[in-house]
C-alpha atoms as a PDB file:
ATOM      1  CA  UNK A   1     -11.935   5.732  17.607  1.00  0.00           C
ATOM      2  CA  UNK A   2     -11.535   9.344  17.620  1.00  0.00           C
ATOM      3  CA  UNK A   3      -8.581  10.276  15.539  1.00  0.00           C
ATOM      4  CA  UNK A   4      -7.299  13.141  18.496  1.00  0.00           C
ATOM      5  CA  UNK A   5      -7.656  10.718  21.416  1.00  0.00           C
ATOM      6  CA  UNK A   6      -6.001   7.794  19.727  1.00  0.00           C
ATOM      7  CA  UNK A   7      -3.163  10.072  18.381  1.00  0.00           C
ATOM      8  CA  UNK A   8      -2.476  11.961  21.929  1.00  0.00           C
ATOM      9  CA  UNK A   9      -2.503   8.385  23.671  1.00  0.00           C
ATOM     10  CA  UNK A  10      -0.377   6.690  21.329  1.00  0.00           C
ATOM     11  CA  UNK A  11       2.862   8.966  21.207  1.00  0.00           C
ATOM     12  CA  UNK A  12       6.382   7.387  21.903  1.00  0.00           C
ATOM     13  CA  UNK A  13       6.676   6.731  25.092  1.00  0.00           C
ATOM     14  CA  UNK A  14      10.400   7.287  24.997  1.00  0.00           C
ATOM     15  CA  UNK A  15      13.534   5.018  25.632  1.00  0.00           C
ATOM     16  CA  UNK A  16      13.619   4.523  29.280  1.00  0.00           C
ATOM     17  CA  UNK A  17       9.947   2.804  29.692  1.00  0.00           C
ATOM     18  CA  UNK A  18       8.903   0.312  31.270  1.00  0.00           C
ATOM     19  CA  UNK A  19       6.524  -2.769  30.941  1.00  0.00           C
ATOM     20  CA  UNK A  20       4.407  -1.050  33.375  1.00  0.00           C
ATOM     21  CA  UNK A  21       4.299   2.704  31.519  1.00  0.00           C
ATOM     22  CA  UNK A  22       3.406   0.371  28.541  1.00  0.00           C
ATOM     23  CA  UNK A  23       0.542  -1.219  30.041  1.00  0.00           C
ATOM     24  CA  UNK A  24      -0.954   2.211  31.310  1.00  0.00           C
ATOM     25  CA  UNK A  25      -1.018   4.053  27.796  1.00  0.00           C
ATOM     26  CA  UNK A  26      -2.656   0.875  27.051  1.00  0.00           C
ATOM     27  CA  UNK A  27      -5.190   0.652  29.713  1.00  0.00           C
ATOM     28  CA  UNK A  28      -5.554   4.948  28.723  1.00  0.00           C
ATOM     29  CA  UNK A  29      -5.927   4.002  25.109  1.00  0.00           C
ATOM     30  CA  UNK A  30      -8.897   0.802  25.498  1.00  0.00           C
ATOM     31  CA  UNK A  31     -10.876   3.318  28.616  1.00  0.00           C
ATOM     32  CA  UNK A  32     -10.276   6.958  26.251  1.00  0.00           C
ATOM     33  CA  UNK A  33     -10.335   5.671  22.969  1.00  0.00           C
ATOM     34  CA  UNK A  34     -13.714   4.487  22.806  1.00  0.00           C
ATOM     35  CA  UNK A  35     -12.862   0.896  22.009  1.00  0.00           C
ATOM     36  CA  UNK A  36     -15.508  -1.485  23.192  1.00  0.00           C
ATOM     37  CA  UNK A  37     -15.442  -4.980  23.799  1.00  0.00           C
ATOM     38  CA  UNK A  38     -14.703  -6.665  20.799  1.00  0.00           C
ATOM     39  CA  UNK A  39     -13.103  -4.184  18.905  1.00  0.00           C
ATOM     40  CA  UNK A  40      -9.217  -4.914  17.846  1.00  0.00           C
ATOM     41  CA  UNK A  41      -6.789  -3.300  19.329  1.00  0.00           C
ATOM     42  CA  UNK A  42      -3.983  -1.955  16.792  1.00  0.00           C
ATOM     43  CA  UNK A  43      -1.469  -4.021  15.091  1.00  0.00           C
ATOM     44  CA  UNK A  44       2.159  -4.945  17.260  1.00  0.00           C
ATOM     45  CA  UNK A  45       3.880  -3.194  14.651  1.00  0.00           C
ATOM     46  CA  UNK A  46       1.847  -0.050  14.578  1.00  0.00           C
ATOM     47  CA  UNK A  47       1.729  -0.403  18.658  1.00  0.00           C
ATOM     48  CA  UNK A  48       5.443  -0.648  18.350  1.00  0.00           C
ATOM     49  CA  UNK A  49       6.108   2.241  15.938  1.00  0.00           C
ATOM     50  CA  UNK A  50       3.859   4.669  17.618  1.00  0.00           C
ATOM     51  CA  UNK A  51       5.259   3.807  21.277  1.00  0.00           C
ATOM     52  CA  UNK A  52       8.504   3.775  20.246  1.00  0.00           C
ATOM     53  CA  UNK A  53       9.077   0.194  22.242  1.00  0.00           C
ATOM     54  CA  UNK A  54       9.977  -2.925  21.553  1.00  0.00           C
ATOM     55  CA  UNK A  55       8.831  -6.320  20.191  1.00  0.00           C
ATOM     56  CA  UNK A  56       9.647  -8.057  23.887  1.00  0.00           C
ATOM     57  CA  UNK A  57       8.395  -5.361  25.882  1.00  0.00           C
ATOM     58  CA  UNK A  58       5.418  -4.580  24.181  1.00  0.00           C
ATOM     59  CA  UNK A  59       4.308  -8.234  23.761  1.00  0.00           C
ATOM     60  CA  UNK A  60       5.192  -8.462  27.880  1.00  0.00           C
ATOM     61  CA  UNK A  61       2.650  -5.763  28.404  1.00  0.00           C
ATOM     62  CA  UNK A  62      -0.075  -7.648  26.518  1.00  0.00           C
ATOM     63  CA  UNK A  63       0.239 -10.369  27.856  1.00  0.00           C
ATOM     64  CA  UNK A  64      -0.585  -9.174  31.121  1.00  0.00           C
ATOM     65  CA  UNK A  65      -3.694  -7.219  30.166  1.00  0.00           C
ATOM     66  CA  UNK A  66      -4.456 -10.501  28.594  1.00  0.00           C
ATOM     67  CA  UNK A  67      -4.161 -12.542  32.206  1.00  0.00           C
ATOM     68  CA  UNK A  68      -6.363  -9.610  34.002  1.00  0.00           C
ATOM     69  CA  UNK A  69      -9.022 -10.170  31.189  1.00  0.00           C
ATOM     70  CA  UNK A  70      -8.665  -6.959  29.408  1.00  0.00           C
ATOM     71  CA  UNK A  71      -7.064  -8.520  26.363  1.00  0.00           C
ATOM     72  CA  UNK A  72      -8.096 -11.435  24.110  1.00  0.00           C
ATOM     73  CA  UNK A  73      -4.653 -12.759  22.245  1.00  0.00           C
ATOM     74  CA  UNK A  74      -6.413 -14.276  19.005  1.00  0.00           C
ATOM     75  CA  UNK A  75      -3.081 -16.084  17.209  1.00  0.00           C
ATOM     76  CA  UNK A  76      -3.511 -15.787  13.674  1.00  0.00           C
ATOM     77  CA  UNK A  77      -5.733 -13.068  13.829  1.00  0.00           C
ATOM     78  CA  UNK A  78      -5.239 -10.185  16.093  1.00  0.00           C
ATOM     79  CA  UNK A  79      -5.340  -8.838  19.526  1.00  0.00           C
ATOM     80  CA  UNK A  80      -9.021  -7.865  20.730  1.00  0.00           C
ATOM     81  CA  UNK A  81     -10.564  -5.856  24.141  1.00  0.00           C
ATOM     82  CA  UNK A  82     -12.581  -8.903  25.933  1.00  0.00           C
ATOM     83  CA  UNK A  83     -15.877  -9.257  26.099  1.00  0.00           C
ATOM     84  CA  UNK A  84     -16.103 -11.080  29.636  1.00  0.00           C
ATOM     85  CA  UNK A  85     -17.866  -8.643  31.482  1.00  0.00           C
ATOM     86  CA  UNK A  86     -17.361  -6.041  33.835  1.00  0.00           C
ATOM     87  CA  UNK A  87     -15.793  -8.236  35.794  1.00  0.00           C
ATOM     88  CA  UNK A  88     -12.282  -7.568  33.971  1.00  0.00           C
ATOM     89  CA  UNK A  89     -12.508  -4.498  35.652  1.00  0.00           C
ATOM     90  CA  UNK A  90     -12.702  -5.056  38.695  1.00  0.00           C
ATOM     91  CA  UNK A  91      -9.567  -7.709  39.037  1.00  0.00           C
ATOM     92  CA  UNK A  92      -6.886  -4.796  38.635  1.00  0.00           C
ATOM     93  CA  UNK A  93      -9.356  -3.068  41.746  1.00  0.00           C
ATOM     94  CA  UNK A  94      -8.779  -6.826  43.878  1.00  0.00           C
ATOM     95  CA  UNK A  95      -5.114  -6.838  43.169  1.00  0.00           C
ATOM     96  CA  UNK A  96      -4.759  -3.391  44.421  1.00  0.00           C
ATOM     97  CA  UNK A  97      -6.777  -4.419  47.422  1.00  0.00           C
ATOM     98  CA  UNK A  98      -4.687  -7.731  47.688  1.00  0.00           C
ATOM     99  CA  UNK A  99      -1.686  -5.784  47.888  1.00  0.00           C
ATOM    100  CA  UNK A 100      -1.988  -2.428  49.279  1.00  0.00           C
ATOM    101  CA  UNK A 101      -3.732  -3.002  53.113  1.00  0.00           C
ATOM    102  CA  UNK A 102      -6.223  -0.954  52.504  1.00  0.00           C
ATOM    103  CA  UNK A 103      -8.067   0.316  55.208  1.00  0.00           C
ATOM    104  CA  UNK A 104     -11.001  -0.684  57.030  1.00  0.00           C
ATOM    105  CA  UNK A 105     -13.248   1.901  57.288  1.00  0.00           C
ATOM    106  CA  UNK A 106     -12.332   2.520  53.543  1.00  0.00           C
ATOM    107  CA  UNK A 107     -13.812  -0.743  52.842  1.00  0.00           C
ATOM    108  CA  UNK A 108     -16.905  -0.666  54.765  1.00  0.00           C
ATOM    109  CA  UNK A 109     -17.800   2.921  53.418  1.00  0.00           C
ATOM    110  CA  UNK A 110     -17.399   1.854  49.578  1.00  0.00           C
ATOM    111  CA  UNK A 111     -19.434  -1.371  50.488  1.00  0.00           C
ATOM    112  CA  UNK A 112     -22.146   1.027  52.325  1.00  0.00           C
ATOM    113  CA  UNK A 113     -22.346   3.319  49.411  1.00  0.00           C
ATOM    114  CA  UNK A 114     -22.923   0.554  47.255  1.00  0.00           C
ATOM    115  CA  UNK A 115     -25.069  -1.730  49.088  1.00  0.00           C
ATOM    116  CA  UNK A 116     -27.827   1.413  49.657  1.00  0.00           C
ATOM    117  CA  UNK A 117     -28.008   2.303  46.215  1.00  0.00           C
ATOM    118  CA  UNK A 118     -28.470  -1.141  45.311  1.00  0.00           C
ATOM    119  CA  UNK A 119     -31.297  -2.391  47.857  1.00  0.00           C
ATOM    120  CA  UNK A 120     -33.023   1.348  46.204  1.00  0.00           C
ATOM    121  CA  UNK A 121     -32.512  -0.079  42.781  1.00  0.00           C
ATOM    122  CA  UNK A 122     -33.795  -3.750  43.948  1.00  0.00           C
ATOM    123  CA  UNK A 123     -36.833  -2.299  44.779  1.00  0.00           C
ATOM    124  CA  UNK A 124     -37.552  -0.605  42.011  1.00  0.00           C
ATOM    125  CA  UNK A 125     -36.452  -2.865  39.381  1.00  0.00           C
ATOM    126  CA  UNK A 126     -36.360  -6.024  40.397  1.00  0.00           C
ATOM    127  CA  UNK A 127     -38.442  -8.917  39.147  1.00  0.00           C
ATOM    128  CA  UNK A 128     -40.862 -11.001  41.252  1.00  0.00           C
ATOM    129  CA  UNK A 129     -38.561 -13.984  40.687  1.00  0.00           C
ATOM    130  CA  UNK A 130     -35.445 -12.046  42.233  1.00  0.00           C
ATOM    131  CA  UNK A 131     -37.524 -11.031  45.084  1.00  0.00           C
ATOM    132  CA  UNK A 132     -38.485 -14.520  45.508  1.00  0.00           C
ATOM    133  CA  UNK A 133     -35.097 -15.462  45.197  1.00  0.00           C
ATOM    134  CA  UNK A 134     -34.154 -12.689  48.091  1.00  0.00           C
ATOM    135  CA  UNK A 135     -37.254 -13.976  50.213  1.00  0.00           C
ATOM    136  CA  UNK A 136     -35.483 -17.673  50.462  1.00  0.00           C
ATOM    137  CA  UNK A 137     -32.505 -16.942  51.115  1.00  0.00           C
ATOM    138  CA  UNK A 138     -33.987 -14.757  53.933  1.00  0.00           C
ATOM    139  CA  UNK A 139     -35.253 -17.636  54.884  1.00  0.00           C
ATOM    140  CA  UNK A 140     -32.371 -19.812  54.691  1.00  0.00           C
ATOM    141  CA  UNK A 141     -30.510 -17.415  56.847  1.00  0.00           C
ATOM    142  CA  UNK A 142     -33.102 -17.543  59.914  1.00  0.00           C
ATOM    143  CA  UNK A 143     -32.930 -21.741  59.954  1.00  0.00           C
ATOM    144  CA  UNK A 144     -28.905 -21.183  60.156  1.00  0.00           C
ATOM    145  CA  UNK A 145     -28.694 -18.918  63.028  1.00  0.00           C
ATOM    146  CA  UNK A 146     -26.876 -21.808  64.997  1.00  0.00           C
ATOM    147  CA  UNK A 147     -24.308 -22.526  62.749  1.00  0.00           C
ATOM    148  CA  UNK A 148     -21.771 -19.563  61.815  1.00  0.00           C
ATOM    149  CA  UNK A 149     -20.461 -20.914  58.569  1.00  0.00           C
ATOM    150  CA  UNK A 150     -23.971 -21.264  57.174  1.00  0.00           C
ATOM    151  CA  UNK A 151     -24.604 -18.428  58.532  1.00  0.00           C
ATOM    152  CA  UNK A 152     -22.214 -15.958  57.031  1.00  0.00           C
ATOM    153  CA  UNK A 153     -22.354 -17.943  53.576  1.00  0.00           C
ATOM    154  CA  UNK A 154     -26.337 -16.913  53.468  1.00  0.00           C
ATOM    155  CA  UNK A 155     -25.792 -13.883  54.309  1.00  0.00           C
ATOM    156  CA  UNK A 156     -23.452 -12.827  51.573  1.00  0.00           C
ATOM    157  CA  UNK A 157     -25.858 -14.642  49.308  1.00  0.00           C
ATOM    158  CA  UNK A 158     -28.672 -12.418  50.360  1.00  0.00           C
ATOM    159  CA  UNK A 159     -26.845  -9.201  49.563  1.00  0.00           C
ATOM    160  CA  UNK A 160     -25.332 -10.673  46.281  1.00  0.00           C
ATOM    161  CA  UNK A 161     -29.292 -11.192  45.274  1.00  0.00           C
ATOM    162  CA  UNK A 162     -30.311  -7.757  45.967  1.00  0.00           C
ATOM    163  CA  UNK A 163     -27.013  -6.881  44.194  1.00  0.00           C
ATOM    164  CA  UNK A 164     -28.372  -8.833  41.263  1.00  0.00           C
ATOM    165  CA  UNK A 165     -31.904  -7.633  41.692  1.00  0.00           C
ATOM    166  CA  UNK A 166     -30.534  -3.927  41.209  1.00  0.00           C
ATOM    167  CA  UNK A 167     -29.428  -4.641  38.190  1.00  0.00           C
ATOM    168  CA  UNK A 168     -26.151  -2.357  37.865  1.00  0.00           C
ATOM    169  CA  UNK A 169     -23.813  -5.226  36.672  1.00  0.00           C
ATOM    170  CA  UNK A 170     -20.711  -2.923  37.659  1.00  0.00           C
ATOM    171  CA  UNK A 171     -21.837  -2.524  41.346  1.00  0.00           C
ATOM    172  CA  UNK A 172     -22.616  -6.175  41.409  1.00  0.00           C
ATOM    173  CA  UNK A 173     -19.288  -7.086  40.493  1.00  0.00           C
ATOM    174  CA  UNK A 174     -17.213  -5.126  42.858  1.00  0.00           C
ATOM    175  CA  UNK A 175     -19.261  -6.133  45.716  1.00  0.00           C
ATOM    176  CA  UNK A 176     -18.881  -9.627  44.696  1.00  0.00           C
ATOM    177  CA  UNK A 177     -15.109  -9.049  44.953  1.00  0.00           C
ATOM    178  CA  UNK A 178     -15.430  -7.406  48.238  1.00  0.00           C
ATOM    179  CA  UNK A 179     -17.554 -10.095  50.337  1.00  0.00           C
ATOM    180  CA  UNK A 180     -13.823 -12.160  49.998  1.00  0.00           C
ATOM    181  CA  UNK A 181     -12.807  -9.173  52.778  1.00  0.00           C
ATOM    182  CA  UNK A 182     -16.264  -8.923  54.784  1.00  0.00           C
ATOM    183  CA  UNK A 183     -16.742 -12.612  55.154  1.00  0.00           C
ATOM    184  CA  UNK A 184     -13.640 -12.589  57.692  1.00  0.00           C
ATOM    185  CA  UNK A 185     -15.069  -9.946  59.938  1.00  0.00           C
ATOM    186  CA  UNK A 186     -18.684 -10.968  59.506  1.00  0.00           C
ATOM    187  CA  UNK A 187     -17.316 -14.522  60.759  1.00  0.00           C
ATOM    188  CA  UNK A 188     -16.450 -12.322  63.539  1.00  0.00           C
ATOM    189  CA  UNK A 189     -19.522 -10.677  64.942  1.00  0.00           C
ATOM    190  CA  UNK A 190     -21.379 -14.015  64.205  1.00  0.00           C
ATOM    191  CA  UNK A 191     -20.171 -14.747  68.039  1.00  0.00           C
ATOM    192  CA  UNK A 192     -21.947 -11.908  69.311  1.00  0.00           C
ATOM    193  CA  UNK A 193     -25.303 -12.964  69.460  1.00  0.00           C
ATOM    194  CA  UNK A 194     -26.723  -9.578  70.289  1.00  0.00           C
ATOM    195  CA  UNK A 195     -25.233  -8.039  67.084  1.00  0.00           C
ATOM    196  CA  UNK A 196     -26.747 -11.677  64.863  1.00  0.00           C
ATOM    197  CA  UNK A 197     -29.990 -10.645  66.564  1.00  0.00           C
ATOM    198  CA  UNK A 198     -29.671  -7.451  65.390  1.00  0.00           C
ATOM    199  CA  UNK A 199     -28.839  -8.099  61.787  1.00  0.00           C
ATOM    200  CA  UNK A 200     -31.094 -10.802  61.108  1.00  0.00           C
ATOM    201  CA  UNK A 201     -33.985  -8.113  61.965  1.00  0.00           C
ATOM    202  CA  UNK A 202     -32.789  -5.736  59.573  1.00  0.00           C
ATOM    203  CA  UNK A 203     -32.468  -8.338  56.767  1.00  0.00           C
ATOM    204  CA  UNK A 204     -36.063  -8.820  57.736  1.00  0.00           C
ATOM    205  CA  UNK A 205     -36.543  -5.139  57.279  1.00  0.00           C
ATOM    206  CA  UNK A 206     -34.712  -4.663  54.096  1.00  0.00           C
ATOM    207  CA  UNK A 207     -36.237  -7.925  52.491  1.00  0.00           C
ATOM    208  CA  UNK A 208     -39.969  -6.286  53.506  1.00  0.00           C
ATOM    209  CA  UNK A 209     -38.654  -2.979  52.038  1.00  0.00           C
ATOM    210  CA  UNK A 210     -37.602  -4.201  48.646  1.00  0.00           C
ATOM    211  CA  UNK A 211     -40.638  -6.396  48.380  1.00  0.00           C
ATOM    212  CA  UNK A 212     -43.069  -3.700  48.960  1.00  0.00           C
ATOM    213  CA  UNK A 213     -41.316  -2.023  46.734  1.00  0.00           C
ATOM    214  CA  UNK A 214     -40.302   0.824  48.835  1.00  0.00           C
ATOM    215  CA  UNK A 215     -36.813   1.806  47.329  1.00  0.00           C
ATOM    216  CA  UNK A 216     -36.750   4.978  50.022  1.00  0.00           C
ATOM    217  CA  UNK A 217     -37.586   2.172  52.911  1.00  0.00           C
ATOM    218  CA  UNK A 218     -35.460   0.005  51.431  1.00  0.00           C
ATOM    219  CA  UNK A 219     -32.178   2.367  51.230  1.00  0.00           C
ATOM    220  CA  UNK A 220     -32.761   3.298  54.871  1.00  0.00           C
ATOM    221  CA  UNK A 221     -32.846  -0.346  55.900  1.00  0.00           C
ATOM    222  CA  UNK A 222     -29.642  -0.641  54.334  1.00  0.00           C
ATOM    223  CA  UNK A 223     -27.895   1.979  55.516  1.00  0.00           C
ATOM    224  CA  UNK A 224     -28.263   1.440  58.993  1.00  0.00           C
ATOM    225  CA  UNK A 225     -27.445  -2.364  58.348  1.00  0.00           C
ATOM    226  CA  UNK A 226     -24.408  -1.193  56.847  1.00  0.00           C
ATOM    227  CA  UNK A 227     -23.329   2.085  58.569  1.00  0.00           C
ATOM    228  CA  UNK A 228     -19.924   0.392  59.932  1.00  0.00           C
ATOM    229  CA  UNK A 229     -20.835  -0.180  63.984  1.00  0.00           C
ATOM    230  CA  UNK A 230     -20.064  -3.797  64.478  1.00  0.00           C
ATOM    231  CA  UNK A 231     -18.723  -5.028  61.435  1.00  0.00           C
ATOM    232  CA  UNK A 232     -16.338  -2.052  61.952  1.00  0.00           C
ATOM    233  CA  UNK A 233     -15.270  -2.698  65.352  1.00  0.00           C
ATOM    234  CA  UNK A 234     -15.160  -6.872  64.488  1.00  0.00           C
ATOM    235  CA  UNK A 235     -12.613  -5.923  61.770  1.00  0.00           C
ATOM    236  CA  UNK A 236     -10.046  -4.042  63.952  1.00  0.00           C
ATOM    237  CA  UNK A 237     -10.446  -6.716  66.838  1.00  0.00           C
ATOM    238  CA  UNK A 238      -9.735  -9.361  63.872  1.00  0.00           C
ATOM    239  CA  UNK A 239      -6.923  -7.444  62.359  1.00  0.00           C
ATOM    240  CA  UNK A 240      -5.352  -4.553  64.884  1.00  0.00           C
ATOM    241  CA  UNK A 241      -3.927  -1.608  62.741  1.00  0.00           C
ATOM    242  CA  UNK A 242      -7.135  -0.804  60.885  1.00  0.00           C
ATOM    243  CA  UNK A 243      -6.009  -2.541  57.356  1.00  0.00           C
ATOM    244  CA  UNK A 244      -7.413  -5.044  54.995  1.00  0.00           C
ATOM    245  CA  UNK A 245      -5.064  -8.204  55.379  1.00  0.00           C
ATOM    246  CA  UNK A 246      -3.860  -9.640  52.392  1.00  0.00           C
ATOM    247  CA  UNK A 247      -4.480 -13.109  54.099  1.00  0.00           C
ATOM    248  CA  UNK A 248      -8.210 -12.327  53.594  1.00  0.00           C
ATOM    249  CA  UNK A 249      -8.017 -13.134  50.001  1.00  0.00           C
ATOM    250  CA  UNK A 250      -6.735 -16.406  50.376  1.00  0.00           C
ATOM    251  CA  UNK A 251      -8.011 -17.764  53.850  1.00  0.00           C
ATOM    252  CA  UNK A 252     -10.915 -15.900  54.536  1.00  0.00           C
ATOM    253  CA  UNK A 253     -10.731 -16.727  58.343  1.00  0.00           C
ATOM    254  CA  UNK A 254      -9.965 -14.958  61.308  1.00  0.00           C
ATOM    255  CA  UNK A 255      -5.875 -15.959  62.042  1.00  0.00           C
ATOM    256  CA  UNK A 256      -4.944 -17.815  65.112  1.00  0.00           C
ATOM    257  CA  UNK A 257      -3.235 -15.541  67.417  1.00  0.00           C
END
């Protein structure tokens, strides 16, 4: 680790602090340190001496990065940054999600921004089995256009394959945590036919794009699939006040009224 970054990040943090202030130098040291998966974090009595906290507090603050994944508490040997994938990065990203409303359109623009680049990387990079994989799930989703469960649940599969197929692991991941939001409002516009009918011709049209391997064809598909419309105006029918509802998480169904 560079000596400058590790000694700017790792000066007392003074006698007020909290858990929390101790678990953002942390998070600041892991991200602008350059430590890498694998790599040991520094001793609790160096952490301690250089923060200027204590035993209880600090070992609080681990222990938490250790629950979100960051952290891998080795007893008898250390403390170490995980190696479980980007998906440890994206948990601190659901809990703020799960806890702060956030809004709609917020949601469907990240997921549109992602979901474009990604059917543009599927094309170009994916492999014929992942476009086979795309292709029957495709397929899967035209036999279950009378059932709405089915439905939805092969539709987030098909986006989570070309998610895969792009291969951007990061991308992949968050998406993955945000289809716990979209299934609710997709469950939604299921009961407008006009809108399934709709959708299920641009999955044909993105499908066709990526497997022609047309990643300019293939963005465009996307992006009109997810431009908002709809899904948009199913959200704020489902949940008035334009926010993500932190019931979503837990029970992803539309609530009684």
């Amino acid at each position: 680790m560079p000596e400058n970054a590790s000694s700017r990040l790792l000066e007392p943090l003074g006698r007020g602090s909290l858990v929390d202030d101790i678990i953002e130098r942390l998070t600041s040291l892991i991200i602008e340190g350059g430590l890498r998966p694998g790599d040991q974090l520094f001793t609790e009595r160096e952490l301690m001496s250089r923060l200027g906290v204590g035993r209880s507090s600090l070992r609080e603050a681990i222990k938490t990065l250790s629950a979100l994944g960051i952290l891998d508490i080795r007893h008898g040997t250390g403390t170490f940054i995980s190696s479980g994938g980007t998906s440890m990065l994206t948990r601190p990203l659901k809990w703020g999600l799960f806890l702060t409303q956030t809004s709609v359109r917020d949601v469907i623009d990240a997921r549109a921004s992602m979901e474009i680049s990604m059917a543009r990387w599927a094309a170009e990079r994916a492999t014929d089995a992942e476009i086979a994989e795309i292709g029957e799930l495709l397929q899967r989703l035209e036999e279950s256009q009378g059932d709405a469960t089915r439905y939805v649940e092969y539709d987030l599969a098909f986006h989570m394959a070309i998610a895969r197929a792009s291969h951007n692991e990061l991308f992949s991941s968050v998406l993955n945590m945000l289809q716990h939001i979209l299934r609710v409002w997709m469950e939604t516009t299921f009961a407008e036919r006009s809108v399934s009918n709709n959708s299920m011709k641009l999955h044909r049209r993105i499908f066709a794009a990526i497997k022609a391997r047309d990643p300019v064809a293939a963005a465009e598909a996307m992006a009109i699939h997810t431009s908002g419309g709809p899904l948009l105006a199913a959200a704020e029918r489902a949940y008035p006040g334009k926010t993500t509802p932190i019931s979503a998480f837990a029970y992803p169904q539309k609530p009684s009224a």
